[in-house]
Protein backbone atom coordinates (compact mmCIF):
# COMPACT_ATOMS: atom_id res chain seq x y z
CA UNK A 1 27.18 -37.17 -34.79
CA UNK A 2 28.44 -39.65 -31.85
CA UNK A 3 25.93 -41.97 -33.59
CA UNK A 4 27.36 -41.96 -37.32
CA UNK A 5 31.24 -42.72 -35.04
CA UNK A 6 29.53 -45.60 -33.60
CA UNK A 7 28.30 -46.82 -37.42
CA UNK A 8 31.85 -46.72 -38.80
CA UNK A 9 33.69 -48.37 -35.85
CA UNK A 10 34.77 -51.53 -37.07
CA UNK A 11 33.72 -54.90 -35.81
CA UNK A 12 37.13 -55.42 -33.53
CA UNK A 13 36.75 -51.75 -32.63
CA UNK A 14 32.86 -52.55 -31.42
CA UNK A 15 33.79 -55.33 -29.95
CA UNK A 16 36.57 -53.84 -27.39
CA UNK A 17 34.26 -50.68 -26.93
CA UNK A 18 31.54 -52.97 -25.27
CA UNK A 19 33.38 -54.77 -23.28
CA UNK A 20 34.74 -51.79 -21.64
CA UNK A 21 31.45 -50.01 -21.49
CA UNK A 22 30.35 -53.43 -19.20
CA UNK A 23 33.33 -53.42 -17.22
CA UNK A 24 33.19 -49.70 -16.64
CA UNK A 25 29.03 -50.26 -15.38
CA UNK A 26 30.14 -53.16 -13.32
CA UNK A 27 33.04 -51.05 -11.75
CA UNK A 28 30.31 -48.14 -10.64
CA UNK A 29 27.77 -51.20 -9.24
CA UNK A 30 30.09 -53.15 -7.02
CA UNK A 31 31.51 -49.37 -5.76
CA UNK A 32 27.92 -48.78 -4.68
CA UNK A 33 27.20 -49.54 -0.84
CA UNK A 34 25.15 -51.65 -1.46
CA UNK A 35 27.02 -53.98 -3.08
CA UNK A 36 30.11 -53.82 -0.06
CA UNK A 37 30.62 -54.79 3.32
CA UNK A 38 33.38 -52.39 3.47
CA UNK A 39 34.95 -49.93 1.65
CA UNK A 40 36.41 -50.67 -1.72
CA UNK A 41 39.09 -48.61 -3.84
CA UNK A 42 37.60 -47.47 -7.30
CA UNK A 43 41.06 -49.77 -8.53
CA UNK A 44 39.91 -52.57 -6.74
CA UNK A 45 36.19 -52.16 -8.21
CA UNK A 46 37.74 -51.95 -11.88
CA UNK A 47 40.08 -55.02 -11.20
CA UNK A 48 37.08 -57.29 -9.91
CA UNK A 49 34.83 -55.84 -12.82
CA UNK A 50 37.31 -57.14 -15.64
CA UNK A 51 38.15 -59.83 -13.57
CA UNK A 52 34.80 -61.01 -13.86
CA UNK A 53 33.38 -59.68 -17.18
CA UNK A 54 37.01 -61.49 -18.37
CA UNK A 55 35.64 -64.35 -16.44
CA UNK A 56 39.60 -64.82 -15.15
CA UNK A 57 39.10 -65.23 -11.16
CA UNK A 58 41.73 -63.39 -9.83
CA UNK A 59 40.83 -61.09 -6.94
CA UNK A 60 41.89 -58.45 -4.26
CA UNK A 61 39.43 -58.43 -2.14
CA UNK A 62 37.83 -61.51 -0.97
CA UNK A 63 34.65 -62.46 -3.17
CA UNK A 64 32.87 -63.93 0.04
CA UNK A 65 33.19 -61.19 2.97
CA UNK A 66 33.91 -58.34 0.72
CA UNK A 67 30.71 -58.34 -1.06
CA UNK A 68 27.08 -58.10 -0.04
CA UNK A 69 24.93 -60.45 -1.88
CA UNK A 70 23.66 -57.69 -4.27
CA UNK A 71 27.37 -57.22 -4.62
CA UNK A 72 28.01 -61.06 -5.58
CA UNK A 73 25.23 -61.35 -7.63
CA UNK A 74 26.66 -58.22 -9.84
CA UNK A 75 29.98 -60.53 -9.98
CA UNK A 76 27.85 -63.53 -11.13
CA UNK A 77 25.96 -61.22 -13.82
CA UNK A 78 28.97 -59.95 -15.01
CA UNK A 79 30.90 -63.07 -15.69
CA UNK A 80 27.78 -64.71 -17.41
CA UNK A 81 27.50 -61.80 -19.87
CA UNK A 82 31.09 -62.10 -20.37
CA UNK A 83 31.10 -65.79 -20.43
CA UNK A 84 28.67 -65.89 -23.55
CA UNK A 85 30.26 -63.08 -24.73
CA UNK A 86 28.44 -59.80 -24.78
CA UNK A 87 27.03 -59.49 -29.05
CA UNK A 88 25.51 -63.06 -28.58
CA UNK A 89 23.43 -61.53 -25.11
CA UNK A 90 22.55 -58.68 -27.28
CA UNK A 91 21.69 -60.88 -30.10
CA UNK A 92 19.34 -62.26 -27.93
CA UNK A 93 18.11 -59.18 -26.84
CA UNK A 94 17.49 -58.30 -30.32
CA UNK A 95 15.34 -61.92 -31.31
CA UNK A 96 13.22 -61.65 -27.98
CA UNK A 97 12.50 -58.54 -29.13
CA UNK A 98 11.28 -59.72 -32.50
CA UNK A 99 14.23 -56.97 -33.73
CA UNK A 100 15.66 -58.14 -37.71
CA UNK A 101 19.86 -59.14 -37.50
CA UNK A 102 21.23 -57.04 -40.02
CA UNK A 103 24.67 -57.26 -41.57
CA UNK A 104 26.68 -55.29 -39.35
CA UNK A 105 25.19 -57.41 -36.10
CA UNK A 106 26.62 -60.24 -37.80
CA UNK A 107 29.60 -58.92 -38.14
CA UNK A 108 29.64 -57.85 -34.81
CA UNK A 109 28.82 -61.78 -33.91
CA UNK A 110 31.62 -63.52 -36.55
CA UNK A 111 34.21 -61.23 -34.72
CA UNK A 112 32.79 -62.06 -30.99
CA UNK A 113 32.53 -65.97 -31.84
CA UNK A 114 35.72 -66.23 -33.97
CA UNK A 115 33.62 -67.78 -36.65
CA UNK A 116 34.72 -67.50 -40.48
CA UNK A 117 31.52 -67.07 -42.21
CA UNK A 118 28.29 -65.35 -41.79
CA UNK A 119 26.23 -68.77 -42.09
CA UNK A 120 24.69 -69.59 -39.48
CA UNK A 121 25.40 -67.49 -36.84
CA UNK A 122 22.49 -66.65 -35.25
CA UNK A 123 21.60 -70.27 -35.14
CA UNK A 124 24.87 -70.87 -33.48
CA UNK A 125 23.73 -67.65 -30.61
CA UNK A 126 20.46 -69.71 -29.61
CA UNK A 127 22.80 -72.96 -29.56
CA UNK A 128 25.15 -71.12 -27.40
CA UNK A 129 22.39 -70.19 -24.90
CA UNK A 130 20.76 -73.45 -24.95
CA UNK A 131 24.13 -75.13 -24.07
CA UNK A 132 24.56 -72.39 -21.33
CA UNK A 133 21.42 -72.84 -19.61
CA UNK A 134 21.45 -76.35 -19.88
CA UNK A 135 24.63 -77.19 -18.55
CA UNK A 136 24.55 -74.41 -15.63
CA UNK A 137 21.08 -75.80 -14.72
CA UNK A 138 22.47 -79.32 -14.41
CA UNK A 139 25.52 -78.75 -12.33
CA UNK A 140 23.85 -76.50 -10.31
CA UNK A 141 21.19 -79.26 -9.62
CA UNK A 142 23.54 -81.80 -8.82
CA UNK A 143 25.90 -79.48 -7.08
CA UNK A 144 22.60 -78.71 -4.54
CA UNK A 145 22.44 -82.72 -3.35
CA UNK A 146 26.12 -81.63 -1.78
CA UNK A 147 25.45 -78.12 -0.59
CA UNK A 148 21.91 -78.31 0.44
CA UNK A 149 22.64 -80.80 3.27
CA UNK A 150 25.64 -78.67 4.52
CA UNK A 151 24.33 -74.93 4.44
CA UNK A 152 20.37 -75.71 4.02
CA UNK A 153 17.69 -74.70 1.45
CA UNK A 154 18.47 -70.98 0.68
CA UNK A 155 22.03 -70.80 0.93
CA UNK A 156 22.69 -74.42 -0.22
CA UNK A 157 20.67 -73.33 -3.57
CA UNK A 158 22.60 -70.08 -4.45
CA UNK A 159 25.91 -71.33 -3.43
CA UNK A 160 25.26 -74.20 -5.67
CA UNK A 161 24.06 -71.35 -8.54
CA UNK A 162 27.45 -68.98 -7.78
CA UNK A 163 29.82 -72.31 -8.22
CA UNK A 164 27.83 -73.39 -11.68
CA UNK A 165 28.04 -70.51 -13.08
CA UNK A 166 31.14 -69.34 -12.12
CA UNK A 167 32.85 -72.99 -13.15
CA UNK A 168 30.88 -73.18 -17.01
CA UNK A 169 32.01 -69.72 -18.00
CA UNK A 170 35.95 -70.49 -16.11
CA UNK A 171 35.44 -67.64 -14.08
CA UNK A 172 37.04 -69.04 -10.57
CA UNK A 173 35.28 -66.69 -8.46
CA UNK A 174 34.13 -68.77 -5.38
CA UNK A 175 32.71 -67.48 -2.01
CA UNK A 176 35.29 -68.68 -0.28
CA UNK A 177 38.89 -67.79 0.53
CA UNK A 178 40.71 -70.66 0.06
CA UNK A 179 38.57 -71.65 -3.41
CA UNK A 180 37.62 -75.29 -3.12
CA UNK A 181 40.51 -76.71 -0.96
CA UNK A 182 38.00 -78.11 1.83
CA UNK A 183 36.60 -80.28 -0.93
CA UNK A 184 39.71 -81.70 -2.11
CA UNK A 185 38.67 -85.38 -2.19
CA UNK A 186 35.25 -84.75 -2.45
CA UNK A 187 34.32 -86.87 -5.76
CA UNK A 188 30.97 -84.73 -6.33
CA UNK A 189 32.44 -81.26 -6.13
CA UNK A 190 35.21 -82.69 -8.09
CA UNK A 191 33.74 -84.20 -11.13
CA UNK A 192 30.69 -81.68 -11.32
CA UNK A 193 33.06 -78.20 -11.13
CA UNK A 194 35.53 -80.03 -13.60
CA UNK A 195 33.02 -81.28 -16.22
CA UNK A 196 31.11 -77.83 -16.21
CA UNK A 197 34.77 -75.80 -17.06
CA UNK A 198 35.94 -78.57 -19.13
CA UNK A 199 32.54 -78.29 -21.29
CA UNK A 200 32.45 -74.69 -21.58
CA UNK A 201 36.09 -74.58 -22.03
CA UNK A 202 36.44 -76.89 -25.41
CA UNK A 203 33.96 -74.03 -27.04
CA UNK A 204 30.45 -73.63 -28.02
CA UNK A 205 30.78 -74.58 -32.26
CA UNK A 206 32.75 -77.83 -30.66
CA UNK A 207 29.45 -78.47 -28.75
CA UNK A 208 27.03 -77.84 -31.83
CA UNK A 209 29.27 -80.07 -34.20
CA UNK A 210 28.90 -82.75 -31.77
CA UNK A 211 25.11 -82.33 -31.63
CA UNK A 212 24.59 -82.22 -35.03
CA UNK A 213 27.19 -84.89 -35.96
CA UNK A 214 26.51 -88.56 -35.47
CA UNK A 215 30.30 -89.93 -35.95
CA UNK A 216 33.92 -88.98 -35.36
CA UNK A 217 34.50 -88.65 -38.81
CA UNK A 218 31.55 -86.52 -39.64
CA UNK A 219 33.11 -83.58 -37.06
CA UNK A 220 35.28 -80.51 -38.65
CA UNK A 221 38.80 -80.65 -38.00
CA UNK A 222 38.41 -78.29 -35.48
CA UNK A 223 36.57 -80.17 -33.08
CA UNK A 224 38.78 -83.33 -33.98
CA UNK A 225 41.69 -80.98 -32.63
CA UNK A 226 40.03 -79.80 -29.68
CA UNK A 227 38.59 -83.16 -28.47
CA UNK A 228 42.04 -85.01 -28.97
CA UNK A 229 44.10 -82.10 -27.96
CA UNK A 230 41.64 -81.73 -24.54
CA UNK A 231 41.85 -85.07 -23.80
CA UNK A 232 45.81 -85.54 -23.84
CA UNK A 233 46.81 -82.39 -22.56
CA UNK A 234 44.27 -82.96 -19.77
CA UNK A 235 45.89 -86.43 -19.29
CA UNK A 236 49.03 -85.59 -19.72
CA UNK A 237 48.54 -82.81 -16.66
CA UNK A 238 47.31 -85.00 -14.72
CA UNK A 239 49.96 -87.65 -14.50
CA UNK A 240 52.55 -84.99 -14.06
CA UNK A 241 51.10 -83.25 -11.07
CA UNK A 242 50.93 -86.73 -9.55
CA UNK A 243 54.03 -87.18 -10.00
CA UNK A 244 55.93 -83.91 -9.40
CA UNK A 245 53.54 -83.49 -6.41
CA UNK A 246 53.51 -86.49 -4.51
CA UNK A 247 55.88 -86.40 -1.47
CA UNK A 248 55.19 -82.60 -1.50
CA UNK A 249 54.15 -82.39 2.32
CA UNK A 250 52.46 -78.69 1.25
CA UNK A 251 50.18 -80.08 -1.00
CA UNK A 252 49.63 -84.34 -1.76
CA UNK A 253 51.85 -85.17 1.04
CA UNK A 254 49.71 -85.65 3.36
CA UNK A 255 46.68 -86.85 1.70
CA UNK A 256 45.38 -90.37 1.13
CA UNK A 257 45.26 -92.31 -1.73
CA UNK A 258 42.27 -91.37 -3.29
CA UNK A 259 42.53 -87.75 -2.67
CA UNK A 260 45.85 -87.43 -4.05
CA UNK A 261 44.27 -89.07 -7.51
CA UNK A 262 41.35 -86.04 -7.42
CA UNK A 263 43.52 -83.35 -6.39
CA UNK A 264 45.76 -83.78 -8.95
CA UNK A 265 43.13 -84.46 -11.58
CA UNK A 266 41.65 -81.56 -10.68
CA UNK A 267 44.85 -79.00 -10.31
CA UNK A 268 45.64 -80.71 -13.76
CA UNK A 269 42.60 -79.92 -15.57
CA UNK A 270 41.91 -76.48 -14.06
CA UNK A 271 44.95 -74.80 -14.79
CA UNK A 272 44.36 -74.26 -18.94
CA UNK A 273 40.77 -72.15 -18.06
CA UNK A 274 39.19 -72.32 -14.76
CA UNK A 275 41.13 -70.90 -11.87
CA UNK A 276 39.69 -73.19 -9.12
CA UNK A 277 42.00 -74.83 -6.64
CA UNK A 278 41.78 -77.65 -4.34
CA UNK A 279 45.57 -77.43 -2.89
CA UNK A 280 47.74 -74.29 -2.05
CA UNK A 281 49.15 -73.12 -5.33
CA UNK A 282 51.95 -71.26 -3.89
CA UNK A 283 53.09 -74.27 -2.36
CA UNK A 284 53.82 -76.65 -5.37
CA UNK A 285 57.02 -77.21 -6.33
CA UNK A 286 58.64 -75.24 -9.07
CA UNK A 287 58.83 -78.09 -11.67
CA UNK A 288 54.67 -78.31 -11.21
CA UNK A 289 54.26 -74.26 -11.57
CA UNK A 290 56.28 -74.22 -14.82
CA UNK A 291 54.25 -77.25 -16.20
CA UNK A 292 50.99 -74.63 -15.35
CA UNK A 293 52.55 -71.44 -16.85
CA UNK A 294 52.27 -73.64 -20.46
CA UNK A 295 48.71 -75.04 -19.72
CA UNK A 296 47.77 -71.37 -18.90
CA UNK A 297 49.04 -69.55 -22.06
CA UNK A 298 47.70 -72.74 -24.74
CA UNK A 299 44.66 -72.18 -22.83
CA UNK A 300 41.04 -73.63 -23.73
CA UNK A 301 39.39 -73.69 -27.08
CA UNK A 302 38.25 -70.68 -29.84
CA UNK A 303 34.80 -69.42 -29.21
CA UNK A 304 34.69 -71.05 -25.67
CA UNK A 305 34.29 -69.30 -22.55
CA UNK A 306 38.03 -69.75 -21.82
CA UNK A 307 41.31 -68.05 -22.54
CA UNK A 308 44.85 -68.24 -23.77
CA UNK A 309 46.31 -68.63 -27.60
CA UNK A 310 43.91 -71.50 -27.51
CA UNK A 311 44.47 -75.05 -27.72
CA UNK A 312 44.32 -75.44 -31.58
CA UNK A 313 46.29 -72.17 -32.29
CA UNK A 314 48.91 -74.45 -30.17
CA UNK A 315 48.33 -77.68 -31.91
CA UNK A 316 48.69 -75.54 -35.95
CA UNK A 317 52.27 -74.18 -34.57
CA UNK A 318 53.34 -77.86 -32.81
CA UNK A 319 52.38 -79.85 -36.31
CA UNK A 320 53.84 -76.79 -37.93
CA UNK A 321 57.36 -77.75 -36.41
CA UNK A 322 56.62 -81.61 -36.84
CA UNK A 323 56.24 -80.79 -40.74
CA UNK A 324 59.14 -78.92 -40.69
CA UNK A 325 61.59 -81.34 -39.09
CA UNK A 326 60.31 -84.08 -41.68
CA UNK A 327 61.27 -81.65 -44.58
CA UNK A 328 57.57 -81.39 -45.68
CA UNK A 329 55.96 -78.30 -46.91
CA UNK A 330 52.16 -79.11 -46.23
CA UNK A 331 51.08 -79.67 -42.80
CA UNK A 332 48.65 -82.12 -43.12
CA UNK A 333 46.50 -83.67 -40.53
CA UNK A 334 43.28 -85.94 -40.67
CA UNK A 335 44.01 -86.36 -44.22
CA UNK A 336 42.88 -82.49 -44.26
CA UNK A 337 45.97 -79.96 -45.39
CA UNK A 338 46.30 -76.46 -43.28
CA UNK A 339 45.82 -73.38 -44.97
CA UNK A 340 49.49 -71.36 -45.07
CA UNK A 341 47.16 -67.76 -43.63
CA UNK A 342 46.02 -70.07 -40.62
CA UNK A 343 49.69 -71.13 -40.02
CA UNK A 344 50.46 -67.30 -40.43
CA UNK A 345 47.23 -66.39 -38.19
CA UNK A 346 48.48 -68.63 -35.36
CA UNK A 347 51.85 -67.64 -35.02
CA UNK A 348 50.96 -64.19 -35.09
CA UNK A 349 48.86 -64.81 -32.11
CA UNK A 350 51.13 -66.70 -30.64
CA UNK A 351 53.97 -64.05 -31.08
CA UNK A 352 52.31 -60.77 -30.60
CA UNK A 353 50.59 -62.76 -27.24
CA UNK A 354 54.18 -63.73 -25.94
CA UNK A 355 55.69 -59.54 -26.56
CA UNK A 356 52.78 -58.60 -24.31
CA UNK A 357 53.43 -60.75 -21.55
CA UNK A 358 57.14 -59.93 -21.59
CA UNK A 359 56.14 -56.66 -21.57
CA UNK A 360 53.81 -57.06 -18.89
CA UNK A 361 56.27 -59.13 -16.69
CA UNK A 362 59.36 -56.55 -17.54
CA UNK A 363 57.08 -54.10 -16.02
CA UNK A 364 55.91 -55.45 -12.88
CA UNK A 365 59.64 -56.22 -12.11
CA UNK A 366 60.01 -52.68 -11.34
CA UNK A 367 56.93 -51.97 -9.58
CA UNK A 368 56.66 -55.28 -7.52
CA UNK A 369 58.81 -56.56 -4.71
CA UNK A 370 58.04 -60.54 -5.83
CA UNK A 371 60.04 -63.27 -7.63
CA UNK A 372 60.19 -63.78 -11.06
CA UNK A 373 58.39 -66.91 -11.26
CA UNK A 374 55.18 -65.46 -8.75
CA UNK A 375 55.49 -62.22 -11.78
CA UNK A 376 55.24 -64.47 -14.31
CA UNK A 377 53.07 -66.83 -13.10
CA UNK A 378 50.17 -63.74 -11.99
CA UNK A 379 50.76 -62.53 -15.97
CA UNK A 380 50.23 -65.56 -17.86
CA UNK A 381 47.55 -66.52 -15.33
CA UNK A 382 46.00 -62.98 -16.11
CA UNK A 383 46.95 -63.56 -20.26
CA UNK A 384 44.75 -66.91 -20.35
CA UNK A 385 41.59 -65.88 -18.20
CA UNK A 386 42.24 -68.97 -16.22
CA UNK A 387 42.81 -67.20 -12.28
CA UNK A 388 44.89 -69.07 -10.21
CA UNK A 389 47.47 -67.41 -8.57
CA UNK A 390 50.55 -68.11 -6.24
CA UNK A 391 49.51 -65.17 -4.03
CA UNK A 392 50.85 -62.06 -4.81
CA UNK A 393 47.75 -60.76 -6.37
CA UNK A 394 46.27 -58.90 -3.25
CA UNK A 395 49.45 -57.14 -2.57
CA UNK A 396 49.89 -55.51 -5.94
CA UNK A 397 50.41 -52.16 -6.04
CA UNK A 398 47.85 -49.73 -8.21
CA UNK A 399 50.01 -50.07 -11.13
CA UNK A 400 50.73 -53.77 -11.06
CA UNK A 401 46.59 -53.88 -10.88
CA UNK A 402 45.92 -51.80 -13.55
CA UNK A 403 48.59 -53.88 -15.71
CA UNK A 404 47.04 -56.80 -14.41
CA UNK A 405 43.54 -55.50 -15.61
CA UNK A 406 45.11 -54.57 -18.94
CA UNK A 407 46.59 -58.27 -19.37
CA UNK A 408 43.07 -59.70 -18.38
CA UNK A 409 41.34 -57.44 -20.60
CA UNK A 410 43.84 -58.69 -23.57
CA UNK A 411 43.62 -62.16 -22.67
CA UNK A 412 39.65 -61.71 -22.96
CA UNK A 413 39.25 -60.23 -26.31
CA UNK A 414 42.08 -61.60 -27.99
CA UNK A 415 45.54 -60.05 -29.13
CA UNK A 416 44.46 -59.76 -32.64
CA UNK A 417 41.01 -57.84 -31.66
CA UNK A 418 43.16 -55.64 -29.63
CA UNK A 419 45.37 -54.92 -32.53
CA UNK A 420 43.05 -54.19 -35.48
CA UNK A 421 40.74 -52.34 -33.04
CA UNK A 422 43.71 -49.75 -33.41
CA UNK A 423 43.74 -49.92 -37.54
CA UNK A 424 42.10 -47.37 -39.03
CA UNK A 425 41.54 -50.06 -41.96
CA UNK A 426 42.05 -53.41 -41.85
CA UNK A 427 43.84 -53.98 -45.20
CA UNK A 428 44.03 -57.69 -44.90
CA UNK A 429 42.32 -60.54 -42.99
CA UNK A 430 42.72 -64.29 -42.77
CA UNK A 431 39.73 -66.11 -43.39
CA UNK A 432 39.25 -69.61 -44.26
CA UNK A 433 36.43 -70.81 -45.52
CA UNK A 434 36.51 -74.43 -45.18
CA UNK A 435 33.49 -74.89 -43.20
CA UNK A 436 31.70 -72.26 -40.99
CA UNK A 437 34.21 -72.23 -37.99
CA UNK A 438 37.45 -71.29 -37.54
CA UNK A 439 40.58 -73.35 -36.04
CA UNK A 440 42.18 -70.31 -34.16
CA UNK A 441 41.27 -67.25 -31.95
C-alpha cells in the first residue's frame, strides 16, 4: 500500500519528499555523540542538516568546534549529495549497479536538473559527476600547496578537501569562525575558492555545452545568457564594492592596495551563491548590503549547484521590460525570439519567490528583536542558498530557525517544485522544447 503512494507521487512531489527524507537522516547523525563536542538542540541539528543538504552555509553553531570530525564529515556528505542533487546520486546508484533507468527515473531527473526533455539525461548525470569530481579534485590539490605548509600532511589534506567541496557545491560551510577573513589577500585561497563556486555556480548543462561545443556561436542561448550575464554581473559587483567600500575603516579601510582589489573581488563574486567571506559582513555600509540583497535573490544559474530565481530567469524579465519600453512584442535576443510560457514561467518564479520572502521577513519582524535590513538580509540570504549573513543568525529564536529552514528548504528546490508538489494534478506545464535544456529554474 505505502508502496503504490510512492508510485503515484508526482515528480515535484518525489522530489521534495527526498530531500526531506536526507535532511531528516542528517538531522538524527549530527544529533548523535559522536558527531558533537557538545550538546546540540534537535532545532539546531535540523537547521545545519538543511543548511547543508541546501548547500546555503548559514549556521548556529560553529562548524569547526561544534562538530567532531565524524560530525563534519556528515556536513561535507550532506552538502555533496545536495550539491549534485539527490536523483542524479541515485541515478548513479542505479548504473553502478547495472539497474535499467526507466521512465519515471527520468522524470524524476528532468524535474531535479530543470531540463526540458528526456534526451539525454542520463548522459548529462555521468557529465555532472565527472565535472564534480574533477573540479573538487583540482582545487582541492591546489588548495593543499597553501594548507599543507601551514597545518601539515593530515590536516592540511582534509581542510583542503572540506573548503573544495564546500566552495564547488556553494555551500559556505568552513571550519572556521570567521570564514576566510585571515586569507583576505591571499591570491591562492582567493582565486581557487572563487573559480570552484563560480564553476559550479553557472550550472552543470552550461559546462557540457561548453565541452561539446567548439565556438560561441555553436552554444544554446542558455549558456550565451549565463556566460555573459556571469561575467557582467560579476564585474559589475566588483567595481561597486570597491567603490562603496573603500574608506570603510570596518572592512577595506585599512587594507593595502592589493588586498582591497581581492577582497572586493571576492565579496563581489560570492554574494550571488557561495556564502564565503573575507571581510566582516555586518560591517559594510548599507549602500554595499543592498547591492548584495539583489545578487542574492538573481542568484547563480538553472541546474547548478547554486540558488536564487537564477540568473537567466533575471535576464528573460530585464529584456522583458527592455522590449516593452521599445513598444515591441517579441523579446528577441541572439537573433533567437523567447517563448511567451518562458516569459510567463519566469515571472511566476520571480513573483511567487518575492510573496515568500515578504512573508518570511513580515514574520520574523514579530519574533526577532533585529533591524529590518539584518531580517531581510538573513531571508534573501536563506531564499538564494548563498549563506552569508550580517550576524543575527545564531541568535534566532526556534521559530525564526525553523522559518529560516523553511526559506532554505524553498530556496533549494525551487518555488515552483514547492508549489506543484501541493497539486493533486498538474493541469498545465511550461515546456520548451528548443533544445534539451531549459533557460529558467
Amino acid at each position: 500500500m505505502k508502496l503504490n503512494r510512492l508510485k503515484s507521487l508526482s515528480p515535484p512531489q518525489v522530489l521534495v519528499l527526498s530531500f526531506a527524507v536526507l535532511i531528516g537522516a542528517g538531522m538524527l547523525l549530527l544529533k548523535t555523540p559522536l558527531a558533537t563536542t557538545e550538546s546540540l538542540s534537535w532545532v539546531d541539528a535540523l537547521f545545519t542538516a538543511t543548511s547543508a543538504v541546501t548547500v546555503t552555509g548559514l549556521i548556529t553553531v560553529d562548524t569547526g568546534s561544534a562538530f567532531t570530525l565524524f560530525g563534519q564529515i556528515v556536513i561535507l556528505f550532506l552538502i555533496q549529495i545536495g550539491g549534485l542533487g539527490i536523483m542524479s546520486v541515485a541515478v548513479l546508484i542505479f548504473l553502478m549497479l547495472g539497474k535499467r533507468i526507466g521512465i519515471s527515473e527520468r522524470l524524476m531527473i528532468q524535474q531535479a536538473l530543470n531540463q526540458s526533455t528526456f534526451s539525454g539525461l542520463v548522459r548529462l548525470v555521468k557529465k555532472l559527476f565527472f565535472f564534480s569530481v574533477t573540479i573538487e579534485s583540482a582545487a582541492m590539490v591546489a588548495l593543499a600547496f597553501r594548507f599543507v605548509p601551514e597545518f601539515g600532511w593530515m590536516k592540511g589534506i582534509y581542510v583542503s578537501i572540506f573548503h573544495s567541496i564546500s566552495a564547488f557545491n556553494n555551500a559556505g560551510f568552513s571550519i572556521w569562525s570567521d570564514s576566510l577573513s585571515r586569507y583576505v589577500g591571499d591570491p591562492l585561497i582567493n582565486t581557487v575558492i572563487s573559480f570552484s563556486f563560480i564553476i559550479g555556480g553557472i550550472g552543470f548543462t552550461v559546462l557540457s555545452d561548453l565541452f561539446q561545443s567548439k565556438s560561441f556561436k555553436l552554444l544554446s542561448l542558455h549558456t550565451k545568457l549565463m556566460l555573459i550575464g556571469t561575467l557582467g554581473i560579476n564585474v559589475i559587483a566588483f567595481l561597486l564594492v570597491l567603490l562603496f567600500e573603500w574608506n570603510n575603516q570596518s572592512t577595506l579601510g585599512p587594507l593595502s592596495l592589493t588586498d582591497k582589489l581581492w577582497a572586493s573581488y571576492f565579496q563581489g563574486v560570492t554574494t550571488r551563491t557561495a556564502g564565503f567571506n573575507t571581510i566582516e559582513i555586518g560591517q559594510l555600509e548599507h549602500t554595499t548590503l543592498w547591492l548584495m540583497l539583489l545578487f542574492m535573490f538573481v542568484g547563480a544559474g538553472s541546474a547548478s549547484t547554486g540558488g536564487g530565481i537564477k540568473l537567466t530567469t533575471f535576464v528573460i524579465i530585464i529584456l522583458a521590460a527592455s522590449t516593452f519600453l521599445k513598444g515591441r512584442s517579441d523579446i528577441v535576443v541572439f537573433r533567437k525570439t523567447i517563448p511567451p510560457p518562458l516569459l510567463l514561467k519566469s515571472l511566476a518564479i520571480a513573483t511567487i519567490s518575492v510573496l515568500f520572502i515578504f512573508a518570511a521577513t513580515l514574520v520574523l519582524t514579530m519574533t526577532e528583536r533585529k533591524s529590518l535590513l539584518h531580517i531581510l538580509f538573513e531571508v534573501v540570504s536563506a531564499f538564494g542558498t548563498v549563506g552569508i549573513s550580517m550576524g543575527m543568525t545564531a541568535d534566532l529564536s526556534v521559530v525564526g530557525k525553523l522559518i529560516i529552514v523553511f526559506i532554505m528548504f524553498l530556496g533549494k528546490i525551487g518555488p515552483l517544485t514547492l508549489a506543484f508538489s501541493f497539486a493533486k494534478k498538474i493541469t498545465h506545464q511550461f515546456v520548451i522544447r528548443k533544445k534539451a535544456f531549459s533557460l529558467v529554474k
